[in-house]
Protein backbone atom coordinates (compact mmCIF):
# COMPACT_ATOMS: atom_id res chain seq x y z
CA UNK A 1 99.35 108.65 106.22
CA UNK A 2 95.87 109.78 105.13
CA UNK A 3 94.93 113.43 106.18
CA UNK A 4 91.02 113.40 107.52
CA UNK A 5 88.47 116.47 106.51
CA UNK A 6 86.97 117.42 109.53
CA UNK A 7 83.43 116.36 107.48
CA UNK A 8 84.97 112.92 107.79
CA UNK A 9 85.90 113.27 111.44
CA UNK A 10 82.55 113.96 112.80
CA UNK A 11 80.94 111.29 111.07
CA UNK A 12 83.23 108.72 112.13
CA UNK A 13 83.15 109.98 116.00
CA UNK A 14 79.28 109.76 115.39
CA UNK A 15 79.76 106.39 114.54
CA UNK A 16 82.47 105.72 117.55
CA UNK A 17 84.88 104.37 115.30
CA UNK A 18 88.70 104.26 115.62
CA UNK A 19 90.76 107.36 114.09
CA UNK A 20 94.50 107.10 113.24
CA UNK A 21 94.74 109.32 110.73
CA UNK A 22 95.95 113.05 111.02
CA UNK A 23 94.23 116.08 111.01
CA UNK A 24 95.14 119.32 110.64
CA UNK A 25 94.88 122.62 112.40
CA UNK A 26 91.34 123.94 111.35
CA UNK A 27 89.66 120.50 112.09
CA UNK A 28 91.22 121.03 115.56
CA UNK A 29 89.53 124.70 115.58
CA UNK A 30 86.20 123.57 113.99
CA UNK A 31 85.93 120.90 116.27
CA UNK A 32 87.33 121.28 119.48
CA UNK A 33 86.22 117.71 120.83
CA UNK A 34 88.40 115.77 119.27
CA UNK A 35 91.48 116.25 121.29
CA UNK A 36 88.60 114.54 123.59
CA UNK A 37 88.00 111.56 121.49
CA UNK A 38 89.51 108.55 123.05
CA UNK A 39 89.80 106.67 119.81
CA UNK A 40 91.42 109.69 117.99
CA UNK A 41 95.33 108.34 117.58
CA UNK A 42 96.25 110.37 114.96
CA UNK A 43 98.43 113.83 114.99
CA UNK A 44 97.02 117.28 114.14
CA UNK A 45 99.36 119.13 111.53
CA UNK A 46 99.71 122.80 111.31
CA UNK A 47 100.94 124.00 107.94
CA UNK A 48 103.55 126.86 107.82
CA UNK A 49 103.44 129.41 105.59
CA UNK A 50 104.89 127.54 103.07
CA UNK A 51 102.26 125.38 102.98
CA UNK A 52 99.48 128.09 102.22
CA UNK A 53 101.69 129.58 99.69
CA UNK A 54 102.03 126.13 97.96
CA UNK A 55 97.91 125.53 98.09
CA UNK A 56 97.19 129.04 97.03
CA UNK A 57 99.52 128.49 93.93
CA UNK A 58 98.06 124.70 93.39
CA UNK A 59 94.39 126.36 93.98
CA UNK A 60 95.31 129.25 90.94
CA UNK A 61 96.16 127.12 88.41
CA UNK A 62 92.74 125.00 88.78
CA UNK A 63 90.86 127.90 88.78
CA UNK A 64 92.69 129.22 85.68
CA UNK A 65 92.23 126.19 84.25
CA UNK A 66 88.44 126.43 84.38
CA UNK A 67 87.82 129.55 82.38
């Protein structure tokens, strides 16, 4: 299942639509209301440090890859 940017989220609450896709964590922090949304059916995912250390490794090797 997709994973929603919270850019995405807002816009599609604006527009009242259904959402059951996930989220994760920091869409839950930068905006609170959707655990209010009665259309939201999706799950909000909180990585583990594993995860950050796997996107911080991902993220260095595209920014190496631009210089």
């Amino acid at each position: 299942m997709a994973i929603l940017d919270t850019s995405v989220v807002i816009e599609r609450v604006k527009r009242r639509e259904e959402i059951r896709e996930d989220v994760t964590a920091v869409t839950f922090v930068e905006y609170p209301k959707i655990v209010y949304y009665k259309k939201f059916h999706g799950r909000i995912l909180s990585p583990d440090i594993a995860d950050f250390v796997l996107a911080h490794r991902t993220q260095s090797k595209l920014v190496a890859r631009e210089r």
